[in-house]
Protein backbone atom coordinates (compact mmCIF):
# COMPACT_ATOMS: atom_id res chain seq x y z
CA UNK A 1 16.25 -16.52 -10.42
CA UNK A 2 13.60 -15.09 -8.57
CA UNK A 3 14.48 -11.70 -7.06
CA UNK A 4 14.89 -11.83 -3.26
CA UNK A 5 14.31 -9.90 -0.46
CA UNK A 6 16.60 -6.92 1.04
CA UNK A 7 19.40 -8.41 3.19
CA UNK A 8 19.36 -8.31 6.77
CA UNK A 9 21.60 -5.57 8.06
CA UNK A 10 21.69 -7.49 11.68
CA UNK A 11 24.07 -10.05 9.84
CA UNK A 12 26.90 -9.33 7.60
CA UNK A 13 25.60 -8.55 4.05
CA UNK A 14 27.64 -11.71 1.98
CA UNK A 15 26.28 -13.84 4.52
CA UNK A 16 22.63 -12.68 4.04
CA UNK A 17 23.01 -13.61 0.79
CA UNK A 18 25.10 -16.79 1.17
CA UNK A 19 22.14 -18.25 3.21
CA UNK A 20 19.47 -16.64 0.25
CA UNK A 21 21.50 -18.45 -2.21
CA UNK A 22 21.16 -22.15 -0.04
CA UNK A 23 17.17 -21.33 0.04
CA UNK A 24 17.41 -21.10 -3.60
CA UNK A 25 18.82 -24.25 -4.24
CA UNK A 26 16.80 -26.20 -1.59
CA UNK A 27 13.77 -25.16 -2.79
CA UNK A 28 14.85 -25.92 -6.31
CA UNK A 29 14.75 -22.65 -8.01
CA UNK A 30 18.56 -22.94 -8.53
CA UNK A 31 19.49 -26.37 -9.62
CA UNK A 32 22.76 -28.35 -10.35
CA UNK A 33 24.60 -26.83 -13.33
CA UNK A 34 22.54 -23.89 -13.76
CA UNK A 35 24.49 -20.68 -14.06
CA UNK A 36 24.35 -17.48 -11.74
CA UNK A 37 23.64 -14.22 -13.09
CA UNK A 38 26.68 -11.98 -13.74
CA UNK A 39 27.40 -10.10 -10.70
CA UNK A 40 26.31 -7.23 -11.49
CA UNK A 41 23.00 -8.43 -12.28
CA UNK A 42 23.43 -9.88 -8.58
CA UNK A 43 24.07 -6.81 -7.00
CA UNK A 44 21.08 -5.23 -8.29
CA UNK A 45 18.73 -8.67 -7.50
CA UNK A 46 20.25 -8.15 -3.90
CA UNK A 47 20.62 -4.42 -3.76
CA UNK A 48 24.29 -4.49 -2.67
CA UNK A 49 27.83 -3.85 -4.12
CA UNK A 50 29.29 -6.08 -6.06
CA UNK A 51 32.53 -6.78 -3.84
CA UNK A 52 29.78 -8.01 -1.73
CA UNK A 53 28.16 -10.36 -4.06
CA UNK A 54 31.77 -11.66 -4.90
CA UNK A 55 32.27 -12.49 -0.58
CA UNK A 56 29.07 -14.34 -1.19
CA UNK A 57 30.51 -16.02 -4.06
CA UNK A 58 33.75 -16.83 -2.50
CA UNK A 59 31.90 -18.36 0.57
CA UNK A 60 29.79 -20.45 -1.32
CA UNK A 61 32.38 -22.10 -3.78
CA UNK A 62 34.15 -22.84 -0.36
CA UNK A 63 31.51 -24.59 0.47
CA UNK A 64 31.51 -26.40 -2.37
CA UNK A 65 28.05 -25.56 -3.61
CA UNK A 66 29.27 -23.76 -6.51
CA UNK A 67 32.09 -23.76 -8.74
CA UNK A 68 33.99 -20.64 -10.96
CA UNK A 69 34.67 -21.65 -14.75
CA UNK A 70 37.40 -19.25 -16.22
CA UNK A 71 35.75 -17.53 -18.93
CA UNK A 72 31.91 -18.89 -18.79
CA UNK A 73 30.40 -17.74 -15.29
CA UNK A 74 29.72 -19.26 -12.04
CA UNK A 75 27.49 -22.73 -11.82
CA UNK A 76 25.93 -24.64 -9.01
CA UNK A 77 27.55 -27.63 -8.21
CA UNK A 78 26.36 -31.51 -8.49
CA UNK A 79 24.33 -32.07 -5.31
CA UNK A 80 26.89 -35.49 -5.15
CA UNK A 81 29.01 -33.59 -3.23
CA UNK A 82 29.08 -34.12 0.70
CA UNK A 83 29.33 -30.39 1.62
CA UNK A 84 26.14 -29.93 -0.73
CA UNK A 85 24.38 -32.11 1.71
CA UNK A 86 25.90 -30.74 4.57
CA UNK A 87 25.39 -26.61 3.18
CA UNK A 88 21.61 -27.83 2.56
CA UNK A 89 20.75 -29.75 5.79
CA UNK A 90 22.32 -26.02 7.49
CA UNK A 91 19.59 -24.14 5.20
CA UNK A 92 17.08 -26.73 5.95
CA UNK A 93 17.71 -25.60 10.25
CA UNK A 94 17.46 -22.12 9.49
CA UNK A 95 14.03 -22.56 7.26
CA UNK A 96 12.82 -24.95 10.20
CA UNK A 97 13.93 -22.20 12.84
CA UNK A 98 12.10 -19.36 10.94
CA UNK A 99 8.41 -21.96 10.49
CA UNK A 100 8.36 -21.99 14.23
CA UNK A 101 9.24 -18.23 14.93
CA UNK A 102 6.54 -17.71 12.54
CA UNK A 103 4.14 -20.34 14.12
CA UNK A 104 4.98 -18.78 17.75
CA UNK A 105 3.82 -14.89 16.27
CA UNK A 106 0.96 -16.33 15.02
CA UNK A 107 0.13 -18.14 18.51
CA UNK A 108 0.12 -14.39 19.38
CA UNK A 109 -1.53 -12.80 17.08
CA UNK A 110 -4.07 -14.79 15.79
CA UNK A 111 -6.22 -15.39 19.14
CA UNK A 112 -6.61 -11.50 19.04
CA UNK A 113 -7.42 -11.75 16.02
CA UNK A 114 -10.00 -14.31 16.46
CA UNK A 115 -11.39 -12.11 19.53
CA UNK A 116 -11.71 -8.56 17.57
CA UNK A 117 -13.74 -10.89 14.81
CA UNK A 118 -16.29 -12.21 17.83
CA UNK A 119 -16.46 -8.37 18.12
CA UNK A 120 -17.34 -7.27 14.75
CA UNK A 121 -18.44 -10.31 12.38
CA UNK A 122 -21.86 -9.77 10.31
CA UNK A 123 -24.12 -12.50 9.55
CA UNK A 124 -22.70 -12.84 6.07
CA UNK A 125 -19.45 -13.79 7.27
CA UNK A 126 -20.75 -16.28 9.57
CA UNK A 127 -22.57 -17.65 6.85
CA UNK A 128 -19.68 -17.55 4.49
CA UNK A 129 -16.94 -19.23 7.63
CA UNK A 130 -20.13 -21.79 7.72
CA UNK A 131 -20.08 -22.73 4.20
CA UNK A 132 -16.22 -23.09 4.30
CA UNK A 133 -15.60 -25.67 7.24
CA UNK A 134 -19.16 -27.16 5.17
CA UNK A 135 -16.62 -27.85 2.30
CA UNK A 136 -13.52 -28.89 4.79
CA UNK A 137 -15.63 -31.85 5.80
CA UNK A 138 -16.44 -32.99 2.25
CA UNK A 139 -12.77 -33.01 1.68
CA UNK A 140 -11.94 -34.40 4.63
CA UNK A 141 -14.51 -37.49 3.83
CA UNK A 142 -13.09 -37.49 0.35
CA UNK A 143 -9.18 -37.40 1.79
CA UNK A 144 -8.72 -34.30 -0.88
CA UNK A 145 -6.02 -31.57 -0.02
CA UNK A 146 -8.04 -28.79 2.28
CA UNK A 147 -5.10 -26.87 3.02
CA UNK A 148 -6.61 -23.42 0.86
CA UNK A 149 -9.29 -23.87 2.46
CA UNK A 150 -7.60 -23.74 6.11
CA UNK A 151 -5.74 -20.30 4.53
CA UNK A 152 -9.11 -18.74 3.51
CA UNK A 153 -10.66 -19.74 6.67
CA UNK A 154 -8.31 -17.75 8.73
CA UNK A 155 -8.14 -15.15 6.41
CA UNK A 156 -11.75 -14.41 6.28
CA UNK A 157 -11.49 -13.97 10.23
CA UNK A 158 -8.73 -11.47 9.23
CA UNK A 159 -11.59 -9.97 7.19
CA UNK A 160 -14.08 -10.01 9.85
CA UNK A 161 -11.41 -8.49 12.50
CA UNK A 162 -11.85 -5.15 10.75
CA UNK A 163 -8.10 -4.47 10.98
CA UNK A 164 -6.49 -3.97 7.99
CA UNK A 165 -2.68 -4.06 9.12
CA UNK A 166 -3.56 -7.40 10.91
CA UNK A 167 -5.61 -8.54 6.86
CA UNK A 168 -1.77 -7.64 5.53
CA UNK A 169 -0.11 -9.68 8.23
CA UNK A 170 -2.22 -13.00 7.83
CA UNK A 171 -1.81 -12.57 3.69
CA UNK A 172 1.62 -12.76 4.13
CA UNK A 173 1.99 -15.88 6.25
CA UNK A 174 -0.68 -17.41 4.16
CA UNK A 175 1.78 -17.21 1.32
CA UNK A 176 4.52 -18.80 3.51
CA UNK A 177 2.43 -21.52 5.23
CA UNK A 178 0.75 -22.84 2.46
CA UNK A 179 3.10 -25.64 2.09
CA UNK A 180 3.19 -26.07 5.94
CA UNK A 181 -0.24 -26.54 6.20
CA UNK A 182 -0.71 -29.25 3.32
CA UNK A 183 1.53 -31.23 5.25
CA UNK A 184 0.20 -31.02 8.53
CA UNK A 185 -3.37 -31.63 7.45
CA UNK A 186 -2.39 -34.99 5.29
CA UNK A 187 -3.82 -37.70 8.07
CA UNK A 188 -7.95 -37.93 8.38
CA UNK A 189 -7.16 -37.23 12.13
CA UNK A 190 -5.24 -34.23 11.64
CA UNK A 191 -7.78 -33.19 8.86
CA UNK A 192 -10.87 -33.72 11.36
CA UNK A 193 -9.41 -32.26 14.58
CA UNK A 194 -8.79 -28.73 12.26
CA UNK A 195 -12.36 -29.16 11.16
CA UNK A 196 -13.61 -29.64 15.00
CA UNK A 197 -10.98 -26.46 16.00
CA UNK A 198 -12.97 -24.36 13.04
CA UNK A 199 -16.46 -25.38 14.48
CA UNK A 200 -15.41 -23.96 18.07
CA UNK A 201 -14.02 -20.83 16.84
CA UNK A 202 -17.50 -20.20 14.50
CA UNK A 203 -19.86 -21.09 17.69
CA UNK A 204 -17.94 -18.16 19.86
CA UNK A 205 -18.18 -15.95 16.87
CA UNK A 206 -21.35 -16.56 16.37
CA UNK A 207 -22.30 -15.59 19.58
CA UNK A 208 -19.87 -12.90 19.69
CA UNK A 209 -17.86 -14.14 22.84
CA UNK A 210 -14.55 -12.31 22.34
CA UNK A 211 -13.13 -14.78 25.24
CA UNK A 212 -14.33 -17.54 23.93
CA UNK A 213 -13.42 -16.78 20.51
CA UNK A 214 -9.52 -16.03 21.71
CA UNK A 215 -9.67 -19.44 23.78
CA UNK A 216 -10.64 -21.65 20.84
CA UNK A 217 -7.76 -20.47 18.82
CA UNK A 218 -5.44 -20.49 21.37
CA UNK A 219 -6.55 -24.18 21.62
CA UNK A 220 -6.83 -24.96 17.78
CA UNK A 221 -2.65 -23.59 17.38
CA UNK A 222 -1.77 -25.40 20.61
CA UNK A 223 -2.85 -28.88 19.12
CA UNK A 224 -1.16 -27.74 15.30
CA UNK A 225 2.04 -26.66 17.71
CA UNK A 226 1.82 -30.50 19.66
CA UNK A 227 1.57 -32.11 16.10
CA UNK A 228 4.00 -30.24 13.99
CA UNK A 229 6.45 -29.63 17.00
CA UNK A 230 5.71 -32.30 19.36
CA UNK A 231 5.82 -29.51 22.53
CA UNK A 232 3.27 -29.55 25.12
């Protein structure tokens, strides 16, 4: 089991790690019949006490998604079970919830991002943004996956911002939009429109038009937004 991240101390701690637990097993890294760590072990993955880890414990075998075995440990349950369903369609909200939180912060931060790169972008970076929406058309003609190449493209405006806390940001929801953005770029239409969004943003770099620059993203996460969220 991968190690997680520090609960939240807005919420109470077991439930923190009830809801870690649910991610776990909806995104497959814990799987029916495999068996927790001992709770100590736990404790230490979650950096809490163990009393806490057992509240966790208790909740979840309430909930049916796991089950205690006298002697031999404590095992995910056989996704069979109803209140598996139920427990993972609640996990499923609260993933769904945090995508568009995430989408809305980048709706702010990424236009600024896109202006301070109009600011200070060299001619090798142009050249290099060039060369990158180059090879999102080949994939989009050959109907090949160009979802990297959507990551790197915003990254290298991170780059190009000359920012590095904002760099740090955008690596970080690269690594949790990946998946995101393979799915919203799976129809040709989708696939060209992002392609047409990336030319707009390079032509106000490339003439260093901060507006401009901060009005074509804007533009290019509104139409993502109206496609993955269907808001106007």
């Amino acid at each position: 089991m991968k190690k997680e991240t520090t609960p939240d101390q807005g919420k109470r701690l077991y439930e923190e790690i009830v809801e870690q637990i649910q991610q776990l097993i909806l995104r497959g890294e814990l799987k029916a019949g495999d068996r927790l760590p001992p709770e100590r072990t736990l404790a230490q993955t979650f950096k809490v006490s163990r009393n806490c880890v057992r509240e966790a414990l208790r909740a979840l075998t309430e909930k049916k998604l796991l089950e205690s075995r006298r002697g031999d440990g404590t095992y995910i349950c056989s996704p069979d079970d109803s209140a598996l369903v139920s427990s993972l369609a609640q996990a499923i909200q609260v993933q769904q919830n945090r995508l568009r939180d995430i989408f809305e912060f980048r709706q702010i931060i990424e236009p600024q991002i896109a202006a301070l790169a109009a600011r200070h972008i060299t001619p090798d970076e142009l050249s290099r943004l060039k060369i990158l929406v180059f090879e999102q058309e080949r994939k989009n003609f050959a109907e090949e996956d160009m979802a990297e190449l959507d990551m790197e493209f915003h990254l290298l405006l991170a780059e190009a911002a000359r920012n590095m806390v904002l760099l740090e940001v955008v690596k970080l929801l690269n690594s949790i939009l990946l998946e995101t953005r393979s799915e919203f770029l799976q129809s040709e239409a989708r696939r060209t429109a992002s392609v047409r969004s990336h030319i707009d943003i390079i032509n106000s770099l490339e003439k260093h038009d901060e507006d401009a620059a901060c009005r074509a993203m804007q533009n290019h996460l509104q139409k993502v937004k109206q496609t993955v969220y269907g808001d106007a």
